[in-house]
C-alpha atoms as a PDB file:
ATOM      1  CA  UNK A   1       2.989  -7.495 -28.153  1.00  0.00           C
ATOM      2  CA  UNK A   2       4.564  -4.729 -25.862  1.00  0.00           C
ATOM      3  CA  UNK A   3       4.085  -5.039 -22.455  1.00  0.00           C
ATOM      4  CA  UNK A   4       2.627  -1.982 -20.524  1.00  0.00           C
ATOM      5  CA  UNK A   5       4.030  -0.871 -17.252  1.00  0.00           C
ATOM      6  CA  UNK A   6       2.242  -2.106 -14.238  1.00  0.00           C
ATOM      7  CA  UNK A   7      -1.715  -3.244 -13.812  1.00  0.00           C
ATOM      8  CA  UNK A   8      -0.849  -6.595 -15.737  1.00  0.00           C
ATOM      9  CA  UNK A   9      -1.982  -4.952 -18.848  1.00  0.00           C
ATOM     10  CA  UNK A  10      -0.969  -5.586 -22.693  1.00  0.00           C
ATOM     11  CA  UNK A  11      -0.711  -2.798 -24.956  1.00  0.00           C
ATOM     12  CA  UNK A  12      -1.493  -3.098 -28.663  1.00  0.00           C
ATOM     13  CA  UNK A  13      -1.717   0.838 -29.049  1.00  0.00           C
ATOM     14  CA  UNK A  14       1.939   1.202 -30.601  1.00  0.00           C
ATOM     15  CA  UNK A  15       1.668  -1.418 -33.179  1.00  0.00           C
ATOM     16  CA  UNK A  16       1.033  -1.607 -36.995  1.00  0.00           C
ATOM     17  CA  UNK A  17      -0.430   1.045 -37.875  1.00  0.00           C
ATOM     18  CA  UNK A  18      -0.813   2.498 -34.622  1.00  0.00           C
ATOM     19  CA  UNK A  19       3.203   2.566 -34.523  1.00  0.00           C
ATOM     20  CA  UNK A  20       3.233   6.260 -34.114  1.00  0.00           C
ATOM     21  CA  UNK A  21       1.723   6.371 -30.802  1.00  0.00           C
ATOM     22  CA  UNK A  22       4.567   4.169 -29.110  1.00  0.00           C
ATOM     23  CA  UNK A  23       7.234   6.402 -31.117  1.00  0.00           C
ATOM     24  CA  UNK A  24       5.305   9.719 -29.472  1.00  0.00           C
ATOM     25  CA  UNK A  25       5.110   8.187 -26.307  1.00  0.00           C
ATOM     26  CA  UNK A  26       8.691   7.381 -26.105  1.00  0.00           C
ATOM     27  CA  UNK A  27       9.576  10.910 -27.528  1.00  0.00           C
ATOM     28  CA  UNK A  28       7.065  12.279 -24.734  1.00  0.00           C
ATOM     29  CA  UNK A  29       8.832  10.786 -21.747  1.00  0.00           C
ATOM     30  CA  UNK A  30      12.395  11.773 -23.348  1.00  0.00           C
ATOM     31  CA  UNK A  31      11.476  15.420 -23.432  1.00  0.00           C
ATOM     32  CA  UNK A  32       9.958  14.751 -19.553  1.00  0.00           C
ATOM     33  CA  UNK A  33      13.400  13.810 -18.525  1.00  0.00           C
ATOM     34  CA  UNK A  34      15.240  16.464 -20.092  1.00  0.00           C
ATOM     35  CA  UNK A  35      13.014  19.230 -18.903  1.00  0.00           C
ATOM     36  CA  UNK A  36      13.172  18.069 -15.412  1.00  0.00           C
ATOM     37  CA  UNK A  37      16.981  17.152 -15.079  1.00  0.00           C
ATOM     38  CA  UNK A  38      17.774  20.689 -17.422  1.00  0.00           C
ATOM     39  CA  UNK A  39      15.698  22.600 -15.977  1.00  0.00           C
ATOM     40  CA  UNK A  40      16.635  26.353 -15.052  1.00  0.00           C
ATOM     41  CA  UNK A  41      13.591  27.677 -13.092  1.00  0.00           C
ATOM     42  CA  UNK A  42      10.359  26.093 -11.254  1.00  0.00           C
ATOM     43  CA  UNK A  43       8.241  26.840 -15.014  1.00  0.00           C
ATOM     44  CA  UNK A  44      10.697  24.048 -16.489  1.00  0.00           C
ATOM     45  CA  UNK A  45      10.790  20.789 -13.763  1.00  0.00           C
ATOM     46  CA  UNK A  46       7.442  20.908 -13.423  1.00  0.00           C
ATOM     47  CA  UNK A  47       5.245  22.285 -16.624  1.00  0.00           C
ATOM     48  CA  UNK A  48       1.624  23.046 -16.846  1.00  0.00           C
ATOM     49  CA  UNK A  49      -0.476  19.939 -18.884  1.00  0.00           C
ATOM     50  CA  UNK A  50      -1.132  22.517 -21.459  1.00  0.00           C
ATOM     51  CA  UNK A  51       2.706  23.084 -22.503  1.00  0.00           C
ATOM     52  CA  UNK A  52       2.838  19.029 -22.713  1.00  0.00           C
ATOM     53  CA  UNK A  53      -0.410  19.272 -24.861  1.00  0.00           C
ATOM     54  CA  UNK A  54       1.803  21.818 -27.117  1.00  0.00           C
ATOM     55  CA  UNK A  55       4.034  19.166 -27.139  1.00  0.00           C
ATOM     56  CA  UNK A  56       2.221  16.055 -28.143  1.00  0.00           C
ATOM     57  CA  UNK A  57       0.777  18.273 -31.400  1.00  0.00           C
ATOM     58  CA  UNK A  58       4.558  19.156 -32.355  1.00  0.00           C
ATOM     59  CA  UNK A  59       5.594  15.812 -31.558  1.00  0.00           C
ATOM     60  CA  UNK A  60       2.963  14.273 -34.083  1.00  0.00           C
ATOM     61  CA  UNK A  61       3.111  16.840 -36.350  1.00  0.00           C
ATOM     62  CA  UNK A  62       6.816  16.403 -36.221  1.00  0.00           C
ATOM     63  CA  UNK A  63       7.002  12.604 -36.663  1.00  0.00           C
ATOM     64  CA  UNK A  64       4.265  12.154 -39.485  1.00  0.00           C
ATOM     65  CA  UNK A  65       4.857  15.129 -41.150  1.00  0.00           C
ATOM     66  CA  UNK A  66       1.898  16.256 -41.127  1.00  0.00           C
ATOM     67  CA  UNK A  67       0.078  20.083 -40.072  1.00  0.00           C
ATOM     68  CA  UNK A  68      -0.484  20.925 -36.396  1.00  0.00           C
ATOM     69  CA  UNK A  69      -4.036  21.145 -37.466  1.00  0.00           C
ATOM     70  CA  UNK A  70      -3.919  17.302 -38.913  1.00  0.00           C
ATOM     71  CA  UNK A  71      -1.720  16.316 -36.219  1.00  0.00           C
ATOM     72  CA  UNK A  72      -4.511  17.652 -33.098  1.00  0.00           C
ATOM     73  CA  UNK A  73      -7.159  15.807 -35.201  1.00  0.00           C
ATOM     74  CA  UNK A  74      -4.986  12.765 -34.930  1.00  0.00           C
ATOM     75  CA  UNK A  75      -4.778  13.032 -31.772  1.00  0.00           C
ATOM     76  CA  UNK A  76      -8.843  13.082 -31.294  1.00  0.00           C
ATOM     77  CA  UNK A  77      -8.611   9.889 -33.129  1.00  0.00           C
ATOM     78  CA  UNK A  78      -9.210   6.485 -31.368  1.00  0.00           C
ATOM     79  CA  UNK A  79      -6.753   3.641 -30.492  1.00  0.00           C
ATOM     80  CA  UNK A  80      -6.693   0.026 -29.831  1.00  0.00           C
ATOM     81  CA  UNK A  81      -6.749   0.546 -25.419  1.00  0.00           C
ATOM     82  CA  UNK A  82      -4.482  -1.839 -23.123  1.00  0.00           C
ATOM     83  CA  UNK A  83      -6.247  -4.944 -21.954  1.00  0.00           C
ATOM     84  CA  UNK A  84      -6.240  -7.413 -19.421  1.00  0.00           C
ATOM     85  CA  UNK A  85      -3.783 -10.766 -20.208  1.00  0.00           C
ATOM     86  CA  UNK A  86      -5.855 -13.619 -20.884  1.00  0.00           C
ATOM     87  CA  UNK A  87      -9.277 -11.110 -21.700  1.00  0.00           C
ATOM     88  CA  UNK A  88     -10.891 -10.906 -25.172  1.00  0.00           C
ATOM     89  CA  UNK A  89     -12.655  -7.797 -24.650  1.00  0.00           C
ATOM     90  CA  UNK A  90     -10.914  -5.232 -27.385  1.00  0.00           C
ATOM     91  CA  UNK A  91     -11.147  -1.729 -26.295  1.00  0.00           C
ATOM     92  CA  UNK A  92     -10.431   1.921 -27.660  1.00  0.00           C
ATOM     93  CA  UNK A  93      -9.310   5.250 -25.844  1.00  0.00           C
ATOM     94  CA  UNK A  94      -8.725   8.139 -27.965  1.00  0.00           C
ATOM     95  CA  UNK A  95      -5.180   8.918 -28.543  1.00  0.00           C
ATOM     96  CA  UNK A  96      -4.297  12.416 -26.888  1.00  0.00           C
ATOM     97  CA  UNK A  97      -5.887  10.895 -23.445  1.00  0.00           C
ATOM     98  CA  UNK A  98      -3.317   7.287 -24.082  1.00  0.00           C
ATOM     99  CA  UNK A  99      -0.527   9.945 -24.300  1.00  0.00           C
ATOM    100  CA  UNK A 100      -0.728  11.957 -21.673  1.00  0.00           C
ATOM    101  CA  UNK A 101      -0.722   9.550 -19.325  1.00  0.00           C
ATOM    102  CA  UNK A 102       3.499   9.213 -19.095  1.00  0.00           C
ATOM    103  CA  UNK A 103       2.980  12.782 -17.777  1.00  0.00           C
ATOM    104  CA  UNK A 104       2.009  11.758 -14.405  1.00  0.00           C
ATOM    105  CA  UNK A 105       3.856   8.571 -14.178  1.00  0.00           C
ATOM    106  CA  UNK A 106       6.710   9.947 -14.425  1.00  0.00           C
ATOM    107  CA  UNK A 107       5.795  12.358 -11.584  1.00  0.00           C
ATOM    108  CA  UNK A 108       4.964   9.693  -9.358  1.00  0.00           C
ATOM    109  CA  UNK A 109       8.174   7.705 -10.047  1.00  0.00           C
ATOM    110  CA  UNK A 110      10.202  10.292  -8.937  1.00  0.00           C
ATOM    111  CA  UNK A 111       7.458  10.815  -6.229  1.00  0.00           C
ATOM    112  CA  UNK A 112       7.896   6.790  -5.238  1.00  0.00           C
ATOM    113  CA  UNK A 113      11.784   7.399  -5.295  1.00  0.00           C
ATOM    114  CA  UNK A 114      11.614  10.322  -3.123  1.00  0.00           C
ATOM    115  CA  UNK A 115       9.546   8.877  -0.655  1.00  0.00           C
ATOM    116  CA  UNK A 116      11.158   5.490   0.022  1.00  0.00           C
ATOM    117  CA  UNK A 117      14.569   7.283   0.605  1.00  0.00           C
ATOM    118  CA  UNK A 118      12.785   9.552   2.828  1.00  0.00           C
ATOM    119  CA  UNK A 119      11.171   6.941   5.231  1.00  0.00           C
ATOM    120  CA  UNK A 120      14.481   5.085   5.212  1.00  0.00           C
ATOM    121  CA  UNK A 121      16.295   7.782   6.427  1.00  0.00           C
ATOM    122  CA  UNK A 122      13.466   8.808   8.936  1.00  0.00           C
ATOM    123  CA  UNK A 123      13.685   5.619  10.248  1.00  0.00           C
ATOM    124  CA  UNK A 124      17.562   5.355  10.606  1.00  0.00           C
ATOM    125  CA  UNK A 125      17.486   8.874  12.978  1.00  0.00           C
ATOM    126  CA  UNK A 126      14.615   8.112  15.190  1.00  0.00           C
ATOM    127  CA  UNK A 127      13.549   4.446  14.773  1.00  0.00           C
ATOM    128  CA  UNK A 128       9.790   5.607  13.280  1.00  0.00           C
ATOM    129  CA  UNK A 129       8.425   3.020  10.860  1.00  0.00           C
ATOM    130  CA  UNK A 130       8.143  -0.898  10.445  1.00  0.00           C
ATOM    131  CA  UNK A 131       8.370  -3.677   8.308  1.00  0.00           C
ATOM    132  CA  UNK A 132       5.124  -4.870   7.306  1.00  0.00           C
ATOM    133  CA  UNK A 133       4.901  -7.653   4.639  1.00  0.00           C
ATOM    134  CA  UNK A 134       3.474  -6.657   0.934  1.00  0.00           C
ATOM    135  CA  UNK A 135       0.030  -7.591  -0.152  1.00  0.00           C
ATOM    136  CA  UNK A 136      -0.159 -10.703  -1.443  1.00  0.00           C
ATOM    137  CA  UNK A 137       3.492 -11.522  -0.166  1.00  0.00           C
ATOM    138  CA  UNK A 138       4.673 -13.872   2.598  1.00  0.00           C
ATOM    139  CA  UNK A 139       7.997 -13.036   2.638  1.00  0.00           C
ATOM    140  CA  UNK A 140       8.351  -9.418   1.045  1.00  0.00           C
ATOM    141  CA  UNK A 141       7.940  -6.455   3.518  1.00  0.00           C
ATOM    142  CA  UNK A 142       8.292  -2.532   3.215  1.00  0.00           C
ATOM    143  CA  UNK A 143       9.220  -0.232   5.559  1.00  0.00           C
ATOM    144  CA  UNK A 144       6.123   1.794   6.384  1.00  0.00           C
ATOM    145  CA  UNK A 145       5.142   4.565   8.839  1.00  0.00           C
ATOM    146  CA  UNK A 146       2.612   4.114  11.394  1.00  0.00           C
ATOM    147  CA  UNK A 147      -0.219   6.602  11.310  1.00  0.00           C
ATOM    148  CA  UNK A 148       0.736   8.212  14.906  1.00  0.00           C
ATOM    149  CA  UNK A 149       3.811   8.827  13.373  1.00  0.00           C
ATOM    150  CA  UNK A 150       2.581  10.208  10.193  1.00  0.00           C
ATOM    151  CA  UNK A 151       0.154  12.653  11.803  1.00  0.00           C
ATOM    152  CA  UNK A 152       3.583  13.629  14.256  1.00  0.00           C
ATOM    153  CA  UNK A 153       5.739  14.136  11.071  1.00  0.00           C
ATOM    154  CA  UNK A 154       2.705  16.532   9.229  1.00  0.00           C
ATOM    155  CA  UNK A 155       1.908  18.481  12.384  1.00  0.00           C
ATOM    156  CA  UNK A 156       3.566  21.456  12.232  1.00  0.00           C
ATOM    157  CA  UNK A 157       5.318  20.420   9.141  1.00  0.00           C
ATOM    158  CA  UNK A 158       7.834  18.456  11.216  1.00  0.00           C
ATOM    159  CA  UNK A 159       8.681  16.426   8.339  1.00  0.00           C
ATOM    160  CA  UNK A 160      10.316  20.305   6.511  1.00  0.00           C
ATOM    161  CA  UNK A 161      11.165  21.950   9.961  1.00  0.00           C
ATOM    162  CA  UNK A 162      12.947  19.516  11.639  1.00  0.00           C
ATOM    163  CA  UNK A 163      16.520  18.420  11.162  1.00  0.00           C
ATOM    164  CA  UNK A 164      16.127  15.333  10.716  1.00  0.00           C
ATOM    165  CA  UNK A 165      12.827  15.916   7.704  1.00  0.00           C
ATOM    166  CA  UNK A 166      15.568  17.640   6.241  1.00  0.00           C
ATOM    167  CA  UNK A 167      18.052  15.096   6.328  1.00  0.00           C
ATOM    168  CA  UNK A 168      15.537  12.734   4.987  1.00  0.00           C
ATOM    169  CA  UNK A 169      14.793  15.259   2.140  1.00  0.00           C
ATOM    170  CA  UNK A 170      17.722  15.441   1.141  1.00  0.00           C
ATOM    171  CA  UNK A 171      17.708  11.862   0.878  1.00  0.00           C
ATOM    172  CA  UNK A 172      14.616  11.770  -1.247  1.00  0.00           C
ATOM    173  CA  UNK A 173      16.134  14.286  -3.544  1.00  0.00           C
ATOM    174  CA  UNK A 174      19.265  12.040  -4.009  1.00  0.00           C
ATOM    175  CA  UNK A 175      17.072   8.767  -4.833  1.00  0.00           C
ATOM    176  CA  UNK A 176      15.035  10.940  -7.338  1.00  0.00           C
ATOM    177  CA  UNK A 177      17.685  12.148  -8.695  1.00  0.00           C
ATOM    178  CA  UNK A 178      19.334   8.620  -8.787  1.00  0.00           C
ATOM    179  CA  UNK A 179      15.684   7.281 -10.248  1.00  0.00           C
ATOM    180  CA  UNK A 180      16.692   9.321 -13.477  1.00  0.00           C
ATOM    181  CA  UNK A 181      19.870   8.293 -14.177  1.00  0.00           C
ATOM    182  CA  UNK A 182      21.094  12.055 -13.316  1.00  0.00           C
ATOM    183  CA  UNK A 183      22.194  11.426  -9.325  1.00  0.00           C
ATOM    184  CA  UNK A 184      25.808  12.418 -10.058  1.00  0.00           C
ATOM    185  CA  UNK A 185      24.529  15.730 -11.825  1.00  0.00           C
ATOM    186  CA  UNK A 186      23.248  16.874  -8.632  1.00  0.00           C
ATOM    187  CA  UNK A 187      25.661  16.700  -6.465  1.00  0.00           C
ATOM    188  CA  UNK A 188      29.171  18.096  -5.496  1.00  0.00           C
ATOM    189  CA  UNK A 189      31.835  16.803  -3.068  1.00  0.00           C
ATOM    190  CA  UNK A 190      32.257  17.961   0.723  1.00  0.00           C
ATOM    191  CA  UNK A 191      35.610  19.174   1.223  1.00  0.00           C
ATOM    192  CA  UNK A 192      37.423  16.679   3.463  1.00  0.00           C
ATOM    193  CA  UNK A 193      34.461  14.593   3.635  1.00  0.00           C
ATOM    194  CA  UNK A 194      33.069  11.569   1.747  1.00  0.00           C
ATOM    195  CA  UNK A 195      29.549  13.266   2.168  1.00  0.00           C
ATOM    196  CA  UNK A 196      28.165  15.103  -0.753  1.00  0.00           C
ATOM    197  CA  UNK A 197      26.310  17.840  -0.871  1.00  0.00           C
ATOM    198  CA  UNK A 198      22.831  18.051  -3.116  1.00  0.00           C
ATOM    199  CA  UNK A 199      22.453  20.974  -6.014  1.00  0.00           C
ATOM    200  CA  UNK A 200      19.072  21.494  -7.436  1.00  0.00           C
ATOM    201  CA  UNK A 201      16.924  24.148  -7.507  1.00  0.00           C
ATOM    202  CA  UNK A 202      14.135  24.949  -4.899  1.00  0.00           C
ATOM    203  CA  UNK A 203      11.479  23.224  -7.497  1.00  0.00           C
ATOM    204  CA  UNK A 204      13.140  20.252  -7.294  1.00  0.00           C
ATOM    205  CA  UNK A 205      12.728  20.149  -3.191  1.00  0.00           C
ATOM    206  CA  UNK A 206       9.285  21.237  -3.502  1.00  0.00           C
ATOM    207  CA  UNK A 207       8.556  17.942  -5.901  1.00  0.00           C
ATOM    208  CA  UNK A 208      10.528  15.584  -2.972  1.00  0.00           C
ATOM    209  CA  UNK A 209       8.649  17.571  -0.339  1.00  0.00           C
ATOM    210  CA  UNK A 210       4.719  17.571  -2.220  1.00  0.00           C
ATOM    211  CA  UNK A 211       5.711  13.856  -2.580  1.00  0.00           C
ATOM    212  CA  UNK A 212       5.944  13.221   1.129  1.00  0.00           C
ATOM    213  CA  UNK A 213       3.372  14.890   2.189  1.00  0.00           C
ATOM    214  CA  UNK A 214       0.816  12.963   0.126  1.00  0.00           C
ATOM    215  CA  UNK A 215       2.265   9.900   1.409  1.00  0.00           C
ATOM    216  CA  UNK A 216       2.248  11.071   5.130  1.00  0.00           C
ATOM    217  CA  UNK A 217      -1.457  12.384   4.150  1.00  0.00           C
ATOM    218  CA  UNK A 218      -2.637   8.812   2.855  1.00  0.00           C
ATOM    219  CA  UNK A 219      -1.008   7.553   6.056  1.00  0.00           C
ATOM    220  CA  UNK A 220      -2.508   9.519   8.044  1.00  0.00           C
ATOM    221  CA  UNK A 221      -5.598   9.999   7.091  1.00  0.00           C
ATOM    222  CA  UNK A 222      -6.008   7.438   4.082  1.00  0.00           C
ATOM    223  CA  UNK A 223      -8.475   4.861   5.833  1.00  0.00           C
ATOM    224  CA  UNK A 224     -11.552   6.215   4.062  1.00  0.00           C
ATOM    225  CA  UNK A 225     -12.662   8.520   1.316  1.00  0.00           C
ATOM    226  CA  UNK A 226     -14.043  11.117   2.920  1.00  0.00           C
ATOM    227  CA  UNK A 227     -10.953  11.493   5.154  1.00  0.00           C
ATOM    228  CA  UNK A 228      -8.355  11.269   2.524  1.00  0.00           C
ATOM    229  CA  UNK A 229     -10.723  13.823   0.362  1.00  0.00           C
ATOM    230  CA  UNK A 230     -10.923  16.153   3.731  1.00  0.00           C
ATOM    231  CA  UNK A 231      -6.795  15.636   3.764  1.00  0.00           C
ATOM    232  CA  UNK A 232      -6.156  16.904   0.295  1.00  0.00           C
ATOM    233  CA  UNK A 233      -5.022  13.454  -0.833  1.00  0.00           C
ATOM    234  CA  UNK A 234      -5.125  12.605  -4.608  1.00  0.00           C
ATOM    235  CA  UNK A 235      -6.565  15.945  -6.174  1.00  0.00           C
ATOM    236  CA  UNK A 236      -3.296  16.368  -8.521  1.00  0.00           C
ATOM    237  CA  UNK A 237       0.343  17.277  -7.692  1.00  0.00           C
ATOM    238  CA  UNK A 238       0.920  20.402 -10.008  1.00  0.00           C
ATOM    239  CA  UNK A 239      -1.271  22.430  -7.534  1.00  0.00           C
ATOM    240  CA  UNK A 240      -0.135  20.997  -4.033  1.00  0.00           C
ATOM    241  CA  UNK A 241       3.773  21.293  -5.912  1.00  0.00           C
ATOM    242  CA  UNK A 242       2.607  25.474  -6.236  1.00  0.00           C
ATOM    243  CA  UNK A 243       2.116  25.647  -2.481  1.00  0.00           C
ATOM    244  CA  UNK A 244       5.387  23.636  -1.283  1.00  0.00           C
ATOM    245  CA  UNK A 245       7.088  25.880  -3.036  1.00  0.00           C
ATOM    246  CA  UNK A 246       5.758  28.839  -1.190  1.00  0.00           C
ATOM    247  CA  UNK A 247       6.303  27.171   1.754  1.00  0.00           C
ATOM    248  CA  UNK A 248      10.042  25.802   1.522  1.00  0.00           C
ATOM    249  CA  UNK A 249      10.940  29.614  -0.144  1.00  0.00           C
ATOM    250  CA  UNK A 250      10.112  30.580   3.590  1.00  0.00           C
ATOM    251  CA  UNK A 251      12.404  27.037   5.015  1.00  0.00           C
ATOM    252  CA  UNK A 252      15.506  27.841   2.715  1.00  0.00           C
ATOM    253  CA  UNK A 253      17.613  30.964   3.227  1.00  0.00           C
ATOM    254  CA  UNK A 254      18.788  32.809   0.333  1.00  0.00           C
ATOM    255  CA  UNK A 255      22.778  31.700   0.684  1.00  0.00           C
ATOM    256  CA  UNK A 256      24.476  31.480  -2.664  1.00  0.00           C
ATOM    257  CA  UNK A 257      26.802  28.765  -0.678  1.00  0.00           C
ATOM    258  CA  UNK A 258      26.205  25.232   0.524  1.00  0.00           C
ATOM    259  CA  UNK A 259      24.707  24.536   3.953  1.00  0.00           C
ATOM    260  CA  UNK A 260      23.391  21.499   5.841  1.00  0.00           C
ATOM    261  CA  UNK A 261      24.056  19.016   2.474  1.00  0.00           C
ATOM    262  CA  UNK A 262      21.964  21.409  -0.057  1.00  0.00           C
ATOM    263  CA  UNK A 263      23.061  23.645  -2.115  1.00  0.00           C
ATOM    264  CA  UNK A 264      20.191  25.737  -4.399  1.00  0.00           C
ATOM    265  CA  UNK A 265      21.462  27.264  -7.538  1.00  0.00           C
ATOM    266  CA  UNK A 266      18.477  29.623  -7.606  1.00  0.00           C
ATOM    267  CA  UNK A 267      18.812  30.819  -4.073  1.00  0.00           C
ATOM    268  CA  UNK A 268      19.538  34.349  -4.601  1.00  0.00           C
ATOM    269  CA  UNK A 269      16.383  34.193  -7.682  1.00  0.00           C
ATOM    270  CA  UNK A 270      13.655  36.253  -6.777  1.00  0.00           C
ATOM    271  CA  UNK A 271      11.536  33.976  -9.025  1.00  0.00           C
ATOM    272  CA  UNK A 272      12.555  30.363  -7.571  1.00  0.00           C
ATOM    273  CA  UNK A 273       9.093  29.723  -6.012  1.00  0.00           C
ATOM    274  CA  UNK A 274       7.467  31.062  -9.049  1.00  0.00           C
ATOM    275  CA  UNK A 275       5.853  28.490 -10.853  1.00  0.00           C
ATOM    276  CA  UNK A 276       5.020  30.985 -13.877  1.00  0.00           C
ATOM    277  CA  UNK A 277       6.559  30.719 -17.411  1.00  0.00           C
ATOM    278  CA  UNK A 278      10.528  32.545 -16.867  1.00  0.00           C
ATOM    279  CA  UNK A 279      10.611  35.520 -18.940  1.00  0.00           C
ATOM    280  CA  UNK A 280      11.885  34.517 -22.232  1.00  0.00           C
ATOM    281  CA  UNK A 281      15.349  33.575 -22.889  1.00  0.00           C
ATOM    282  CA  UNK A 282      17.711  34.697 -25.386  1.00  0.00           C
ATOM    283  CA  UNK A 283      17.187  33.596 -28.842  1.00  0.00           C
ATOM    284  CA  UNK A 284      19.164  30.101 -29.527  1.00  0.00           C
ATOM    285  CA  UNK A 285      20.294  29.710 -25.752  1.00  0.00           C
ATOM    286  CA  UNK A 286      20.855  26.573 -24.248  1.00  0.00           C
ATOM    287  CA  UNK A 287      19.554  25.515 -20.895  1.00  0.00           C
ATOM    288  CA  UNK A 288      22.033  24.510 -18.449  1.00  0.00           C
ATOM    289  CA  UNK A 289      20.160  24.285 -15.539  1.00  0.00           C
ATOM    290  CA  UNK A 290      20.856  22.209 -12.005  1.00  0.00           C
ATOM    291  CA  UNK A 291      21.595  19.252 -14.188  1.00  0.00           C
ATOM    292  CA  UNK A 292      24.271  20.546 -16.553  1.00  0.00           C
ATOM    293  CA  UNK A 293      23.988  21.754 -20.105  1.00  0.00           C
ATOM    294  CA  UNK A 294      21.177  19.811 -22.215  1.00  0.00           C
ATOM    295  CA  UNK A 295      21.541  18.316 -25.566  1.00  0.00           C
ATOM    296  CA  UNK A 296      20.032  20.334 -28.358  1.00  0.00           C
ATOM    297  CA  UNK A 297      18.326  18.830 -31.496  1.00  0.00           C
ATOM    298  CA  UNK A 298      17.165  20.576 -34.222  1.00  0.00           C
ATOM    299  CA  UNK A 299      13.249  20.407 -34.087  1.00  0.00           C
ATOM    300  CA  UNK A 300      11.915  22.646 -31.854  1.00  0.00           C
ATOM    301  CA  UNK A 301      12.311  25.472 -29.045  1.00  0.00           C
ATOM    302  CA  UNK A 302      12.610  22.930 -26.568  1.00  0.00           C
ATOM    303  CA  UNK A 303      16.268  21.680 -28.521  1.00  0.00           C
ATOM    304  CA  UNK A 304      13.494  18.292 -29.291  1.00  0.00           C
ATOM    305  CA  UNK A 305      12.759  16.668 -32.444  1.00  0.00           C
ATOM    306  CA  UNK A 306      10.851  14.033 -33.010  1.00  0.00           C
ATOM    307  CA  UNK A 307      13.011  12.443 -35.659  1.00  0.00           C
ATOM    308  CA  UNK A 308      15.782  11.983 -33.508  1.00  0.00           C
ATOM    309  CA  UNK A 309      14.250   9.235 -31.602  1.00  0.00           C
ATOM    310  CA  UNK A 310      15.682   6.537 -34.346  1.00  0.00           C
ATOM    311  CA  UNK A 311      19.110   7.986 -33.961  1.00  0.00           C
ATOM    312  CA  UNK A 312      19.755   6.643 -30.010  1.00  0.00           C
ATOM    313  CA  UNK A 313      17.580   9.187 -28.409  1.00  0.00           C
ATOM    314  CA  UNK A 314      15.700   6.405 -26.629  1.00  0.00           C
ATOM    315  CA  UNK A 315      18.632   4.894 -25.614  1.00  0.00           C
ATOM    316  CA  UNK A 316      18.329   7.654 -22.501  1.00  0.00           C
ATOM    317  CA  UNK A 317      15.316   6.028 -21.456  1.00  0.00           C
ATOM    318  CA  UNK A 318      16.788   2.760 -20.485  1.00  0.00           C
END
């Protein structure tokens, strides 16, 4: 039995004849990846649910070669659910709402990436934060952020304005990057230095910066419901990522060239806090956004198919 990720569940929705799903999945979080490190504008790091919808129906349709139409009824269908270890109970989740979950894992692991780098860093300029030991843990602790010094980072958007937020941005980008296996993709060397200097594209700062601001928020302000719903904690990150980048488009000047450790490739772009679909592209162009040029497969628009996954495409995932 495959073993799901976190929750101490057990997953018996990819096996026998429910194989598919865990192929799907796989081919899901591959395209995730690829989008985010490849992408060329805001519209590609970060898409709407609806173009992943799109691309769980080609990704079925692809793989069982079968019709759109059959493959969105497949996805309707329902599937053996995860359980608890050591519980009898067999439950069933229908399969489009299994597969869509990856979608905002994999935002919150670069989220949980970002954010860990970034309160490291805070703490090694100006000392805010403590070690605190883990739930359930007697010797395990985390460095976390009091919530005085939360509320002193969010007011005034200290965390983005001052020097040192940026610094510890920065940082966050690089151990998101890093999280992906794509660290060295975005980032170039500092003449006469051993310092290197981040390349991304304002999206990708907007993820690192919605990121800490829902931590700061659930710091902050996280001690009950009401106050966490009154903070704008947990209502989705698409949306909140929209307004950071209207917000850091205002931070970061529009130089072509590198300054204070960050370099944006889409500086000059009228469109870089535009999280609308780009225009569209040249027929049979390949991306080559922040992270370098992506592989293209024969399957879809998105250089995807679902058939490559037996030929070492999951290999990227490990």
């Amino acid at each position: 039995m495959a073993t799901a990720g976190g929750g101490g569940e057990t997953s018996e929705a990819a096996e026998g004849p429910y194989a598919w799903v865990g192929i799907v999945r796989k081919g899901l979080l591959i395209k995730l990846k690829q989008d985010f490190i490849n992408a060329e504008s805001a519209w590609d790091a970060y898409k709407p649910m609806e173009e992943h919808n799109t691309a769980l129906v080609t990704l079925v349709a692809d793989h069982l070669r079968i019709t759109r139409e059959e493959a969105n009824a497949k996805l309707m269908t329902r599937i053996p659910s995860s359980r608890r270890r050591n519980s009898r109970a067999a439950t069933t989740v229908v399969a489009y709402r299994y597969l869509r979950r990856p979608v905002s894992h994999f935002y919150e692991s670069l989220g949980k990436a970002a954010v860990k780098a970034f309160v490291c860093s805070i703490n090694d300029s100006t000392g805010m934060g403590r070690q605190v030991l883990l739930s359930g843990s007697r010797t395990r602790t985390v460095l976390t952020l009091t919530r005085e010094e939360a509320l002193h980072l969010l007011t005034g958007d200290r965390f983005i304005s001052e020097a040192f937020g940026k610094t510890a941005l920065l940082a966050g980008a690089s151990n998101m990057f890093a999280a992906v296996a794509a660290g060295h993709r975005f980032e170039e060397p500092v003449s006469g230095s051993t310092d290197k200097t981040v390349v991304c594209l304002l999206a990708h700062m907007a993820l690192v910066a919605t990121m800490v601001r829902e931590h700061l928020k659930l710091r902050a302000y996280g001690g009950t419901a009401a106050q966490a719903t009154a903070a704008g904690v947990n209502e989705g990150h698409r949306q909140p990522w929209i307004r950071e980048l209207a917000i850091l488009d205002r931070v970061y000047w529009r130089l072509p060239s590198a300054s204070n450790g960050l370099r944006l490739i889409d500086a000059a772009s009228p469109l870089r806090a535009s999280a609308d679909r780009p225009p569209q592209r040249a027929s049979g162009a390949v991306a080559g956004g922040a992270g370098g040029a992506a592989t293209a497969g024969e399957g879809d628009e998105d250089g995807y198919s679902a058939e490559a996954v037996g030929d070492g495409l999951l290999e990227q995932l490990d």
